[in-house]
PDB file of N, CA and C in Angstrom:
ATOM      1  N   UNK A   1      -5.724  15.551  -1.986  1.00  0.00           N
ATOM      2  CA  UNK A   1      -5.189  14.215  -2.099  1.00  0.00           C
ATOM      3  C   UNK A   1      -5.421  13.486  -0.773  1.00  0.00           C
ATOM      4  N   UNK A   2      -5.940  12.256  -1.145  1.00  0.00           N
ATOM      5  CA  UNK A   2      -6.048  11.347   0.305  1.00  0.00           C
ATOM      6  C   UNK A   2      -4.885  10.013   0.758  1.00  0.00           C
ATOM      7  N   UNK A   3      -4.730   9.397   1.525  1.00  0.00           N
ATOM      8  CA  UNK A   3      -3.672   8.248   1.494  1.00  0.00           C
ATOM      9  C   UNK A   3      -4.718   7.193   2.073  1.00  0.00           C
ATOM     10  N   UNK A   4      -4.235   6.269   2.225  1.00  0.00           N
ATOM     11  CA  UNK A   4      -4.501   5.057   3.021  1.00  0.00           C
ATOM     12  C   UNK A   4      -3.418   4.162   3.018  1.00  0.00           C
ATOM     13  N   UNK A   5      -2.680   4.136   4.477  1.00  0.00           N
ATOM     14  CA  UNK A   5      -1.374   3.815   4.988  1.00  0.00           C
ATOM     15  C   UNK A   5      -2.178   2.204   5.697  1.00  0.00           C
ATOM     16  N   UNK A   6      -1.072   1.047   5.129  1.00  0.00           N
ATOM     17  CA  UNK A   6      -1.349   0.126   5.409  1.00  0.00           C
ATOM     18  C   UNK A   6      -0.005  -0.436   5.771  1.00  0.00           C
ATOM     19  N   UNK A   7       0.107  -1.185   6.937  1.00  0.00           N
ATOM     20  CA  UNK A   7       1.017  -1.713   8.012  1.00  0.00           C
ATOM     21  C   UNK A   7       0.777  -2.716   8.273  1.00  0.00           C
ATOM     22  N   UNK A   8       2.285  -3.756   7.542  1.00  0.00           N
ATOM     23  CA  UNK A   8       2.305  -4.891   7.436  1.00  0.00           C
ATOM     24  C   UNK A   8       3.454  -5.785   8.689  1.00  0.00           C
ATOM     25  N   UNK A   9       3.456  -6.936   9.120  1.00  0.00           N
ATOM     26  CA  UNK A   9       4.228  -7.015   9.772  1.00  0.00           C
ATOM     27  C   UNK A   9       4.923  -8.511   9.679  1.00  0.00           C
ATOM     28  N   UNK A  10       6.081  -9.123   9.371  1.00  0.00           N
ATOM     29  CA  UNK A  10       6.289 -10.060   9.413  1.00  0.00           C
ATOM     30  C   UNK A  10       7.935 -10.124   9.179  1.00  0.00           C
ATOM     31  N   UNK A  11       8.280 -11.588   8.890  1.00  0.00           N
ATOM     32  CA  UNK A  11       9.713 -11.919   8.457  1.00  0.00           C
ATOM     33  C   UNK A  11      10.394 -11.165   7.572  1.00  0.00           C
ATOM     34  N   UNK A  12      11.225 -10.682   7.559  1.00  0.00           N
ATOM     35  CA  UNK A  12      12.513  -9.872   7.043  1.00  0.00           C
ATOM     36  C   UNK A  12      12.875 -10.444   5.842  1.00  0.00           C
ATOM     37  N   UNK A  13      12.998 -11.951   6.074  1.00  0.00           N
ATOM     38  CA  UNK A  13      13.524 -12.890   4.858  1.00  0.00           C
ATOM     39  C   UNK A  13      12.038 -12.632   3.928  1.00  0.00           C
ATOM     40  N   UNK A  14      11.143 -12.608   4.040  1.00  0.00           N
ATOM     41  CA  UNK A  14      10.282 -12.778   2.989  1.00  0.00           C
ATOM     42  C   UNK A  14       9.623 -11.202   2.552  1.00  0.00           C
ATOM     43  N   UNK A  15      10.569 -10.327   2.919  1.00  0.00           N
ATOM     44  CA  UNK A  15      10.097  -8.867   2.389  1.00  0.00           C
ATOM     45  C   UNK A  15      10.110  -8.576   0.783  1.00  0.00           C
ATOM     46  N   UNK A  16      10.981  -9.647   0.284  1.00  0.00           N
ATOM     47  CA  UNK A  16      11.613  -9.018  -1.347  1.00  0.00           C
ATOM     48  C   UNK A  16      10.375  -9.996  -1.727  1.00  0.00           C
ATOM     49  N   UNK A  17       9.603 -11.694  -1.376  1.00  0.00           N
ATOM     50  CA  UNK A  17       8.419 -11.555  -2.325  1.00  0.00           C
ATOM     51  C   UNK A  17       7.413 -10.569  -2.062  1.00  0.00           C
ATOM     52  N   UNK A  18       7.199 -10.141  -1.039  1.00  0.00           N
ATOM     53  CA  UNK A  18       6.003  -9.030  -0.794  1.00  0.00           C
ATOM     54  C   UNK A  18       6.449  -7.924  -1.943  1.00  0.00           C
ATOM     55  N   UNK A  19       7.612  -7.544  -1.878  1.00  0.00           N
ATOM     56  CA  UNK A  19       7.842  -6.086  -2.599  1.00  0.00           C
ATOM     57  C   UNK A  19       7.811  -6.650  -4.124  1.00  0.00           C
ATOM     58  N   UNK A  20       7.622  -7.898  -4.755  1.00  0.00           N
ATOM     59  CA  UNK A  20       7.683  -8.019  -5.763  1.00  0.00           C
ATOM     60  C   UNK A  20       6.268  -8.595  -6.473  1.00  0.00           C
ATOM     61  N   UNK A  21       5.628  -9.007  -5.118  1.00  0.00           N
ATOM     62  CA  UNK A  21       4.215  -9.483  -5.361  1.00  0.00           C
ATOM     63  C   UNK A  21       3.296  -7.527  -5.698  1.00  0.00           C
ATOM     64  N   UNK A  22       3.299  -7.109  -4.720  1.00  0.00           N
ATOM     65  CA  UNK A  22       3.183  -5.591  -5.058  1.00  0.00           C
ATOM     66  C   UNK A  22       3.510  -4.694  -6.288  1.00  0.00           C
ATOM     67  N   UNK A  23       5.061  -4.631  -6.454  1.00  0.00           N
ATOM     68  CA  UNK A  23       5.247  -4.601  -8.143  1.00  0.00           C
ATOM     69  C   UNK A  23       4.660  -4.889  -8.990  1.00  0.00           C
ATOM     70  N   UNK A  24       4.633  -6.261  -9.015  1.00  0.00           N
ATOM     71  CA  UNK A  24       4.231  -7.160 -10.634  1.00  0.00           C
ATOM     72  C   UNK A  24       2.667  -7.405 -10.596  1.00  0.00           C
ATOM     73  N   UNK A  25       1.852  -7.183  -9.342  1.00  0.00           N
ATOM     74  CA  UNK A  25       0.745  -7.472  -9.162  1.00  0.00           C
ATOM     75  C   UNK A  25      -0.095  -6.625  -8.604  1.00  0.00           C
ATOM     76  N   UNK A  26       0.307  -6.381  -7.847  1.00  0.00           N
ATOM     77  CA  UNK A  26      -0.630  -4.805  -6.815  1.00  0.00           C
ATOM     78  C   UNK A  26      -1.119  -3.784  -7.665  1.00  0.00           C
ATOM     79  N   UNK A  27       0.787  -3.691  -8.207  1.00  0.00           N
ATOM     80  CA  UNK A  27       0.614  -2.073  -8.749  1.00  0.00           C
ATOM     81  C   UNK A  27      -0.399  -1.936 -10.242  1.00  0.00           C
ATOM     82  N   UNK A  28       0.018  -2.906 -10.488  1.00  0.00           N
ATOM     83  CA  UNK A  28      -0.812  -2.630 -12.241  1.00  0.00           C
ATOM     84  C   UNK A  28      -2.682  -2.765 -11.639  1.00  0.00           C
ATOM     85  N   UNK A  29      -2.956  -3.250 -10.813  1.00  0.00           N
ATOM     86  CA  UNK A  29      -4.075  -2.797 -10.981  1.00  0.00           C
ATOM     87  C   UNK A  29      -4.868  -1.794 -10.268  1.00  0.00           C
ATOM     88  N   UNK A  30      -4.095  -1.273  -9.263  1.00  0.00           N
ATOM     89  CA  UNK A  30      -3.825  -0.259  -8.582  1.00  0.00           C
ATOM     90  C   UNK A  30      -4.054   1.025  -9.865  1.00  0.00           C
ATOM     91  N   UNK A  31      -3.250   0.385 -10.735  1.00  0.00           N
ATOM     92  CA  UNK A  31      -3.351   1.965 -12.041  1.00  0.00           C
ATOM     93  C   UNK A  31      -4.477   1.956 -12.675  1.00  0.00           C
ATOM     94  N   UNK A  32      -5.106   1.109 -12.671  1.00  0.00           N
ATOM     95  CA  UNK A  32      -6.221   0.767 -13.221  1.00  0.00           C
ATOM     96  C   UNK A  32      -7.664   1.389 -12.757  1.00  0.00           C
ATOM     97  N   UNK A  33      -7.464   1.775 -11.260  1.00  0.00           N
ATOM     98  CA  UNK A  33      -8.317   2.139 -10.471  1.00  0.00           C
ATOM     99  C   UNK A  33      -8.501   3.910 -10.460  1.00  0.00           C
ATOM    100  N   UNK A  34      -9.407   4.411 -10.813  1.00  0.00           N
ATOM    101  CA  UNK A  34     -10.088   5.560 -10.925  1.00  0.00           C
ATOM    102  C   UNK A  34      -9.479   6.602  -9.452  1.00  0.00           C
ATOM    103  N   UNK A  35      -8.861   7.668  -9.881  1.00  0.00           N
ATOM    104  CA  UNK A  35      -8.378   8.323  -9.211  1.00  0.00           C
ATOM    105  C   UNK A  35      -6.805   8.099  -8.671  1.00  0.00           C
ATOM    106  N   UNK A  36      -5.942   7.252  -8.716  1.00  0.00           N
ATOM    107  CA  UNK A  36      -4.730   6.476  -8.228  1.00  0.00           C
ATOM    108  C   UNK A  36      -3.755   7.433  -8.127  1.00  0.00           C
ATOM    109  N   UNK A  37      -3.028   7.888  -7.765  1.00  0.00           N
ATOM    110  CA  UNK A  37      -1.978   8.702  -7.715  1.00  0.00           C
ATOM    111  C   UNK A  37      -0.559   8.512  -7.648  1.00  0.00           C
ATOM    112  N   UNK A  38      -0.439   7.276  -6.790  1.00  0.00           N
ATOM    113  CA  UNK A  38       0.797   6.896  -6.682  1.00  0.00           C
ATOM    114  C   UNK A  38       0.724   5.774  -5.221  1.00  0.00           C
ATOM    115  N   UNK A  39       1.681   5.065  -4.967  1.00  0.00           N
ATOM    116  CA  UNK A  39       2.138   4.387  -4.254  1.00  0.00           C
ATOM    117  C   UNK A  39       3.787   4.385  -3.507  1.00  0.00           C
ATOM    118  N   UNK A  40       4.146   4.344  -2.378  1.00  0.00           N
ATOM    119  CA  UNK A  40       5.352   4.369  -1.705  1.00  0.00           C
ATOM    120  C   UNK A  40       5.263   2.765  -0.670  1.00  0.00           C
ATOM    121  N   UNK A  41       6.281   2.422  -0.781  1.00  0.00           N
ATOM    122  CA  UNK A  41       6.405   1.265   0.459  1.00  0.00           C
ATOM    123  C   UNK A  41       7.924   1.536   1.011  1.00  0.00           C
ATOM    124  N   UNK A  42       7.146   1.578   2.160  1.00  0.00           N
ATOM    125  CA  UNK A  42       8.653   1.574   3.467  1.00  0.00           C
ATOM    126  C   UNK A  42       8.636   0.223   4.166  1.00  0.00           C
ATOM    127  N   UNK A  43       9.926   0.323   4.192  1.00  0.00           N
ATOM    128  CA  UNK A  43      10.508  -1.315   5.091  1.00  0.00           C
ATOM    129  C   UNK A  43      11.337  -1.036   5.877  1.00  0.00           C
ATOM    130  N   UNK A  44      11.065  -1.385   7.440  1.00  0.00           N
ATOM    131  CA  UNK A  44      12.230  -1.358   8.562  1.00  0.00           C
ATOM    132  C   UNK A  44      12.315  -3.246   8.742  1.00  0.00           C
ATOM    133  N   UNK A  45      13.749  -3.540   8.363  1.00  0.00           N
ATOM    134  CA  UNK A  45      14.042  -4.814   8.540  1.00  0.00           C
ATOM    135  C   UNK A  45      14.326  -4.945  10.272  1.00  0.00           C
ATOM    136  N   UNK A  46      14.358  -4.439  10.911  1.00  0.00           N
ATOM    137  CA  UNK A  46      14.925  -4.348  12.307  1.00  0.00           C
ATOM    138  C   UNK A  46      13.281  -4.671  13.216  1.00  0.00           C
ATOM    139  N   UNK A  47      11.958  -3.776  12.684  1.00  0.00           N
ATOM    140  CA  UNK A  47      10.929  -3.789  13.350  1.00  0.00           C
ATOM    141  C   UNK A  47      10.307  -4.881  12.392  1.00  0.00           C
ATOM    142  N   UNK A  48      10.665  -5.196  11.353  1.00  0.00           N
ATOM    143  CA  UNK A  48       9.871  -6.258  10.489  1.00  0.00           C
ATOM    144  C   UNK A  48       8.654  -5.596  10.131  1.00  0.00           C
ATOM    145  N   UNK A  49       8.642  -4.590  10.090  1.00  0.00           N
ATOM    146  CA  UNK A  49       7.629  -3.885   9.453  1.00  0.00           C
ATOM    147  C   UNK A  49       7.489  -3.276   8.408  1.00  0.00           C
ATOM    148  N   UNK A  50       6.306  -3.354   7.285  1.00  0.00           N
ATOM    149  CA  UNK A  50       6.066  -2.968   5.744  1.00  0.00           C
ATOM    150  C   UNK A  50       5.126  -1.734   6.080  1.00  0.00           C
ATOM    151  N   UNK A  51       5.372  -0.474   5.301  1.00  0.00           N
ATOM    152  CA  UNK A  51       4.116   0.091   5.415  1.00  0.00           C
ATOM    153  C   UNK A  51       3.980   0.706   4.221  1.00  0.00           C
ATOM    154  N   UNK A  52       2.893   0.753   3.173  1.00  0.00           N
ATOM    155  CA  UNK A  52       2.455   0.747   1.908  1.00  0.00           C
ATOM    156  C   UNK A  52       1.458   1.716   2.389  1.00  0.00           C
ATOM    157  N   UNK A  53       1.709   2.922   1.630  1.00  0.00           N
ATOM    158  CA  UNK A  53       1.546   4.141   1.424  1.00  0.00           C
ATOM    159  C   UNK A  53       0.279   4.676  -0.076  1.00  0.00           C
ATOM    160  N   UNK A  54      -0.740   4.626  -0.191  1.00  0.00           N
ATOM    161  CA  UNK A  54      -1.487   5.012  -1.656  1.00  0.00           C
ATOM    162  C   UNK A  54      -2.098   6.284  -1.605  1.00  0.00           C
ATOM    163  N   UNK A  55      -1.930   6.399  -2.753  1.00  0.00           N
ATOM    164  CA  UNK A  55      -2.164   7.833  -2.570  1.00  0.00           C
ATOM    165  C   UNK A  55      -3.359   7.809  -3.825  1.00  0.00           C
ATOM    166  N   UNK A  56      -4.825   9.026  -3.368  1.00  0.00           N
ATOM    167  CA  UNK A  56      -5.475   8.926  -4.180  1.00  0.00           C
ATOM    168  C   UNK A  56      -6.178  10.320  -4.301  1.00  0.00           C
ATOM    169  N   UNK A  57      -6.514  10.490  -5.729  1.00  0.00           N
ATOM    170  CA  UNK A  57      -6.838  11.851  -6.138  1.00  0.00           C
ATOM    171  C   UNK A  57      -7.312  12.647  -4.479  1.00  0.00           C
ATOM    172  N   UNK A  58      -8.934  12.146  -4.327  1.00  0.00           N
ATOM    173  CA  UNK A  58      -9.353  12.752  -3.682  1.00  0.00           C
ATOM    174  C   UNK A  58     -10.312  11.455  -2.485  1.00  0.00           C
ATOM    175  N   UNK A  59     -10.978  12.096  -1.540  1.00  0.00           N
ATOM    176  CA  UNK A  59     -11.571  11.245  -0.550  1.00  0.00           C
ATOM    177  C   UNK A  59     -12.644  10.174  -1.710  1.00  0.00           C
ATOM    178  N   UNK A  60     -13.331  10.674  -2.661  1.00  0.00           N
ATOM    179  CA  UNK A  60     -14.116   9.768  -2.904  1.00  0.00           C
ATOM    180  C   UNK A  60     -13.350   8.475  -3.700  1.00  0.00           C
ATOM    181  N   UNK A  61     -12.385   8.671  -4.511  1.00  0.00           N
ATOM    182  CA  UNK A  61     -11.886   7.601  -5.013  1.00  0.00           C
ATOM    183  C   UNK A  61     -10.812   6.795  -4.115  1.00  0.00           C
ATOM    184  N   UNK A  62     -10.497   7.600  -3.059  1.00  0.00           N
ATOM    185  CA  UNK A  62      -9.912   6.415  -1.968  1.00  0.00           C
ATOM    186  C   UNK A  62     -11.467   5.674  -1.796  1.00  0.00           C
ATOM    187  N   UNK A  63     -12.141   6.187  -1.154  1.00  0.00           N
ATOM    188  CA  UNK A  63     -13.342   5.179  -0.752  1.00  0.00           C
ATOM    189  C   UNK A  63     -14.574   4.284  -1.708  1.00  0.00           C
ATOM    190  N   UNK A  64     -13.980   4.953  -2.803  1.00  0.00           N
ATOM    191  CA  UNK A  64     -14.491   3.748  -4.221  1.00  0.00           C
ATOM    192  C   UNK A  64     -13.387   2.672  -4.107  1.00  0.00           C
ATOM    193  N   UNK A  65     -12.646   2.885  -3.899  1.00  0.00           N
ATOM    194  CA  UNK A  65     -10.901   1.371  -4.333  1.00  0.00           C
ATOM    195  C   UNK A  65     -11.361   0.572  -2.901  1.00  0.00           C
ATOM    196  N   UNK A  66     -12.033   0.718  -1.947  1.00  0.00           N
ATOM    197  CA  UNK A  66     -11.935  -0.205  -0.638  1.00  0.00           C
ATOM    198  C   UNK A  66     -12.101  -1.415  -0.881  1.00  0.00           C
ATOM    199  N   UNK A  67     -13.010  -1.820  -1.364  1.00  0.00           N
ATOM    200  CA  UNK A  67     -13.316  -3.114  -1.873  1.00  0.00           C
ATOM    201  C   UNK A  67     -11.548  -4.021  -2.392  1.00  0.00           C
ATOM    202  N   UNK A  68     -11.565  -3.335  -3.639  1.00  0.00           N
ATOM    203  CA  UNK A  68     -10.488  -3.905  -4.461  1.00  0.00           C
ATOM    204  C   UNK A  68      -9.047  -4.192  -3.664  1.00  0.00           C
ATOM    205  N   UNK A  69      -9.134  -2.689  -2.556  1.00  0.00           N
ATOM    206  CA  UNK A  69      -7.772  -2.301  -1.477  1.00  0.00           C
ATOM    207  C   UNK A  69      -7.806  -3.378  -0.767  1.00  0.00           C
ATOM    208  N   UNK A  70      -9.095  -4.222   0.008  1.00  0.00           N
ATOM    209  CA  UNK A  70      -8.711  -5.198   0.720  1.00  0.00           C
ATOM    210  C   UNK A  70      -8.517  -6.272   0.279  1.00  0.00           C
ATOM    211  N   UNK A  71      -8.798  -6.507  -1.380  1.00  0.00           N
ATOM    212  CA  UNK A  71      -8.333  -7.819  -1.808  1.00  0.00           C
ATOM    213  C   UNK A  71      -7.173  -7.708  -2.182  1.00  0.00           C
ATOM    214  N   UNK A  72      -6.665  -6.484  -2.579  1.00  0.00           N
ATOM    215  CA  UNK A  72      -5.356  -6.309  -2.469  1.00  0.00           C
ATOM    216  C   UNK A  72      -4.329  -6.901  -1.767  1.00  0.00           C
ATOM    217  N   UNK A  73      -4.731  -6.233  -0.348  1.00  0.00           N
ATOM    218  CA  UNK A  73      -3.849  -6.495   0.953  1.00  0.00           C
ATOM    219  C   UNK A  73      -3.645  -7.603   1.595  1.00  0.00           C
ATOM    220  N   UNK A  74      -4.599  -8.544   0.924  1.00  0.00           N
ATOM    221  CA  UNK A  74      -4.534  -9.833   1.478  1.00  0.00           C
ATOM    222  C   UNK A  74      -3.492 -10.417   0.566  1.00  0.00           C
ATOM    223  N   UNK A  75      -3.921  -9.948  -0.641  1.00  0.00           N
ATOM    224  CA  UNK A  75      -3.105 -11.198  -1.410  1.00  0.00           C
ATOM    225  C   UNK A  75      -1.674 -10.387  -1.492  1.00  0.00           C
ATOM    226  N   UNK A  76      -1.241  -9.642  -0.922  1.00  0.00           N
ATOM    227  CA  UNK A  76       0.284  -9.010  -0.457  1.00  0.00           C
ATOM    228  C   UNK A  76       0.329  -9.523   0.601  1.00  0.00           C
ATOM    229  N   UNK A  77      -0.120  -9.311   1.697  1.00  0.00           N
ATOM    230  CA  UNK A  77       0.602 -10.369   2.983  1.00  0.00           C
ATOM    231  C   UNK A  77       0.705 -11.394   2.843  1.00  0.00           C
ATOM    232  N   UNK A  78      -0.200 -12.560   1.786  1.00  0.00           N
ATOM    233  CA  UNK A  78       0.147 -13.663   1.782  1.00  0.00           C
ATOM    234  C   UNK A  78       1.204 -14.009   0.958  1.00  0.00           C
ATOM    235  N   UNK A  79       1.321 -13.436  -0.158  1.00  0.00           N
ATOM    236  CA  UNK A  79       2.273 -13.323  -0.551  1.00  0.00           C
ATOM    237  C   UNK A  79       4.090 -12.993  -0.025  1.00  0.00           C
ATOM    238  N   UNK A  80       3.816 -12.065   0.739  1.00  0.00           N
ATOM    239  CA  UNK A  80       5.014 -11.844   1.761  1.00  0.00           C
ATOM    240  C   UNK A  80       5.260 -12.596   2.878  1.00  0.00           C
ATOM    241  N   UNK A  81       4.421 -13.540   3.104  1.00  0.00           N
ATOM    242  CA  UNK A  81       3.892 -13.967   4.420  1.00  0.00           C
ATOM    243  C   UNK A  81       3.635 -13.271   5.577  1.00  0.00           C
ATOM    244  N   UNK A  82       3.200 -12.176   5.506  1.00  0.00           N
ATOM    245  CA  UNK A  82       3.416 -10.975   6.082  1.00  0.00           C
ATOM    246  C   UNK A  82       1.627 -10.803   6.884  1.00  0.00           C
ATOM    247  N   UNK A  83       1.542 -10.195   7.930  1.00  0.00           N
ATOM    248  CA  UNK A  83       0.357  -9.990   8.921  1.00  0.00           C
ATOM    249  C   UNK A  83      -0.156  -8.545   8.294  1.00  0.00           C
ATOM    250  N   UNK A  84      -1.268  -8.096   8.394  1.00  0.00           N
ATOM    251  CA  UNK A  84      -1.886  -6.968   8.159  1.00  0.00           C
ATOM    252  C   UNK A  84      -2.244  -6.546   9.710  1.00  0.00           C
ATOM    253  N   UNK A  85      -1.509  -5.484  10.009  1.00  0.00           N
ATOM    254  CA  UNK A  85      -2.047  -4.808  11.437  1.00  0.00           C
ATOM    255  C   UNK A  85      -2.642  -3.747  11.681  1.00  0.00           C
ATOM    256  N   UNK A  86      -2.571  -3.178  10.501  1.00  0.00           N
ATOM    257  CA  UNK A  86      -3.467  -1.538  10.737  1.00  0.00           C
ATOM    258  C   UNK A  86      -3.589  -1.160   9.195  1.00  0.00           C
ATOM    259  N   UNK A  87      -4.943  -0.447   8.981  1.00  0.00           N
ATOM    260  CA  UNK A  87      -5.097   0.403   7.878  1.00  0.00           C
ATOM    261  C   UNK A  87      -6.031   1.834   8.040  1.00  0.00           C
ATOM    262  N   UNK A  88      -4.880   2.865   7.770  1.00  0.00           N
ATOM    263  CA  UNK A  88      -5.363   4.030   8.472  1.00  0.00           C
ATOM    264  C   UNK A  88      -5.752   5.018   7.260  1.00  0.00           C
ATOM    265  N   UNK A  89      -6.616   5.842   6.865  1.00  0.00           N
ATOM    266  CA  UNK A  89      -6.527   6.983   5.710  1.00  0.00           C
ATOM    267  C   UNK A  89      -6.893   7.986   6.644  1.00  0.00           C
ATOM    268  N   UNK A  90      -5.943   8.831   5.748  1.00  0.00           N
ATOM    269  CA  UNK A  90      -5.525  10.824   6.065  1.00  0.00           C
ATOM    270  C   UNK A  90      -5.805  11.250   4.506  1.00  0.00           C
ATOM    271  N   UNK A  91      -6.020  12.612   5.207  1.00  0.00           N
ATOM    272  CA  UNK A  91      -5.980  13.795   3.620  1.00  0.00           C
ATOM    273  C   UNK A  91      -4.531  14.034   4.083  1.00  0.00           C
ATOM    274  N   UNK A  92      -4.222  14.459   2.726  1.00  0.00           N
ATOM    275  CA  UNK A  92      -2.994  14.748   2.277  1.00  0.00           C
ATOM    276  C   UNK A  92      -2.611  16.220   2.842  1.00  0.00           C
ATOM    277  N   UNK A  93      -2.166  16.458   4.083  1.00  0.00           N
ATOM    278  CA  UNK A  93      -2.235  18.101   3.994  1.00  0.00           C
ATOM    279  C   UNK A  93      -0.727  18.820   3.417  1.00  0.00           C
ATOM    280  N   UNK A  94       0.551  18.236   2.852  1.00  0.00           N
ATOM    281  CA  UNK A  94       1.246  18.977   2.351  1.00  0.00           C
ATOM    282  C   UNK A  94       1.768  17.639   1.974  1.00  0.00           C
ATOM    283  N   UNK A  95       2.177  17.968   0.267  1.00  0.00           N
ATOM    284  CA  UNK A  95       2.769  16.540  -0.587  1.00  0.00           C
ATOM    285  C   UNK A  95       4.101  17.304  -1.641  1.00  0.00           C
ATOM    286  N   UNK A  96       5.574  16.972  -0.823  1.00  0.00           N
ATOM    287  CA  UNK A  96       6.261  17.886  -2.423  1.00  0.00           C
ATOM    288  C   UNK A  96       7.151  16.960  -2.435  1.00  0.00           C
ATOM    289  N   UNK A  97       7.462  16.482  -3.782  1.00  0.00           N
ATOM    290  CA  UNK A  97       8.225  15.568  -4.548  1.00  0.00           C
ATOM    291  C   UNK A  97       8.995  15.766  -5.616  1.00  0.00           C
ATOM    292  N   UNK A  98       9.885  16.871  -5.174  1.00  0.00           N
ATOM    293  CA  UNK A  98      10.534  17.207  -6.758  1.00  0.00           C
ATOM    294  C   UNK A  98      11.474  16.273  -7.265  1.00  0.00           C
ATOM    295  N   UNK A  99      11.532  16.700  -8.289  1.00  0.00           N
ATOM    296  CA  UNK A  99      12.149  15.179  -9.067  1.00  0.00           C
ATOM    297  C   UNK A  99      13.466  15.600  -9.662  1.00  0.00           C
TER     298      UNK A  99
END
Protein backbone atom coordinates (compact mmCIF):
# COMPACT_ATOMS: atom_id res chain seq x y z
CA UNK A 1 0.00 0.00 0.00
CA UNK A 2 1.23 3.53 -0.89
CA UNK A 3 -0.06 7.10 0.60
CA UNK A 4 0.31 10.49 -0.67
CA UNK A 5 0.03 12.94 2.35
CA UNK A 6 -1.06 16.33 1.31
CA UNK A 7 -0.72 19.50 3.68
CA UNK A 8 -2.98 22.14 3.59
CA UNK A 9 -2.77 25.37 5.37
CA UNK A 10 -5.15 28.11 6.08
CA UNK A 11 -8.16 29.71 8.19
CA UNK A 12 -9.77 27.64 10.86
CA UNK A 13 -13.15 29.32 10.04
CA UNK A 14 -13.17 27.88 6.58
CA UNK A 15 -12.07 24.18 7.49
CA UNK A 16 -15.82 22.71 7.54
CA UNK A 17 -16.16 23.99 3.56
CA UNK A 18 -12.87 22.23 2.76
CA UNK A 19 -14.02 19.06 4.74
CA UNK A 20 -17.25 19.17 2.91
CA UNK A 21 -15.94 20.16 -0.50
CA UNK A 22 -13.74 16.81 -0.04
CA UNK A 23 -16.77 14.73 1.08
CA UNK A 24 -19.31 15.60 -1.49
CA UNK A 25 -16.68 16.11 -4.18
CA UNK A 26 -13.15 14.76 -3.74
CA UNK A 27 -14.22 11.63 -2.40
CA UNK A 28 -16.62 10.22 -5.01
CA UNK A 29 -14.21 10.54 -7.53
CA UNK A 30 -11.40 9.54 -5.68
CA UNK A 31 -13.56 6.01 -5.69
CA UNK A 32 -13.69 6.08 -9.01
CA UNK A 33 -10.00 5.95 -9.50
CA UNK A 34 -8.27 2.53 -10.10
CA UNK A 35 -6.58 1.21 -7.12
CA UNK A 36 -8.13 3.77 -4.16
CA UNK A 37 -8.09 2.47 -0.83
CA UNK A 38 -9.19 4.91 1.38
CA UNK A 39 -8.79 8.44 2.56
CA UNK A 40 -8.17 10.12 6.24
CA UNK A 41 -8.09 14.00 6.89
CA UNK A 42 -6.54 15.49 9.98
CA UNK A 43 -7.17 19.03 11.22
CA UNK A 44 -5.15 20.98 13.89
CA UNK A 45 -7.30 24.20 14.36
CA UNK A 46 -4.47 25.74 16.55
CA UNK A 47 -1.63 25.23 13.55
CA UNK A 48 -4.42 25.83 10.85
CA UNK A 49 -3.34 22.97 9.30
CA UNK A 50 -5.29 20.17 6.97
CA UNK A 51 -3.51 17.10 6.14
CA UNK A 52 -5.35 14.61 3.71
CA UNK A 53 -4.03 11.32 3.85
CA UNK A 54 -4.83 8.67 0.42
CA UNK A 55 -4.18 5.69 0.44
CA UNK A 56 -3.58 3.52 -2.67
CA UNK A 57 -3.43 -0.14 -3.58
CA UNK A 58 0.02 -0.07 -4.69
CA UNK A 59 2.96 2.46 -6.09
CA UNK A 60 1.63 2.25 -9.61
CA UNK A 61 -1.90 3.40 -9.05
CA UNK A 62 -0.78 6.16 -6.68
CA UNK A 63 1.26 7.36 -9.71
CA UNK A 64 -1.58 6.76 -12.35
CA UNK A 65 -4.18 9.24 -9.98
CA UNK A 66 -1.34 12.26 -10.18
CA UNK A 67 -2.84 13.98 -12.76
CA UNK A 68 -6.50 13.79 -11.38
CA UNK A 69 -4.68 14.22 -7.46
CA UNK A 70 -3.60 17.66 -8.50
CA UNK A 71 -6.82 18.75 -9.87
CA UNK A 72 -8.10 17.53 -6.96
CA UNK A 73 -6.08 19.55 -4.55
CA UNK A 74 -6.63 22.60 -6.06
CA UNK A 75 -10.13 22.57 -6.21
CA UNK A 76 -10.03 21.60 -2.18
CA UNK A 77 -7.92 24.49 -1.19
CA UNK A 78 -9.95 26.69 -3.07
CA UNK A 79 -12.66 25.55 -1.86
CA UNK A 80 -11.44 25.76 1.82
CA UNK A 81 -9.61 28.74 1.02
CA UNK A 82 -6.91 26.89 2.13
CA UNK A 83 -2.87 27.01 0.70
CA UNK A 84 -1.32 23.72 -0.56
CA UNK A 85 2.23 23.43 1.10
CA UNK A 86 3.55 20.07 0.68
CA UNK A 87 2.72 16.79 -1.09
CA UNK A 88 4.71 13.90 0.06
CA UNK A 89 4.13 9.86 -0.93
CA UNK A 90 5.45 6.85 1.33
CA UNK A 91 4.81 3.03 1.07
CA UNK A 92 2.76 1.96 3.58
CA UNK A 93 5.10 0.00 5.92
CA UNK A 94 2.55 -1.09 8.73
CA UNK A 95 -1.44 -0.20 8.30
CA UNK A 96 -3.97 -1.78 11.21
CA UNK A 97 -7.45 -0.54 11.49
CA UNK A 98 -9.64 -2.72 13.32
CA UNK A 99 -13.01 -1.87 13.32
Amino acid sequence: MYARVNTFEGSPDRLGSALRHIRDQTLPQLQQQAGFEGIMVLVDRQTRKMVGVVLWEDEKAMRDSEEVAKRLRSEAAQAGGQTLTRVERYEVALFEAPR
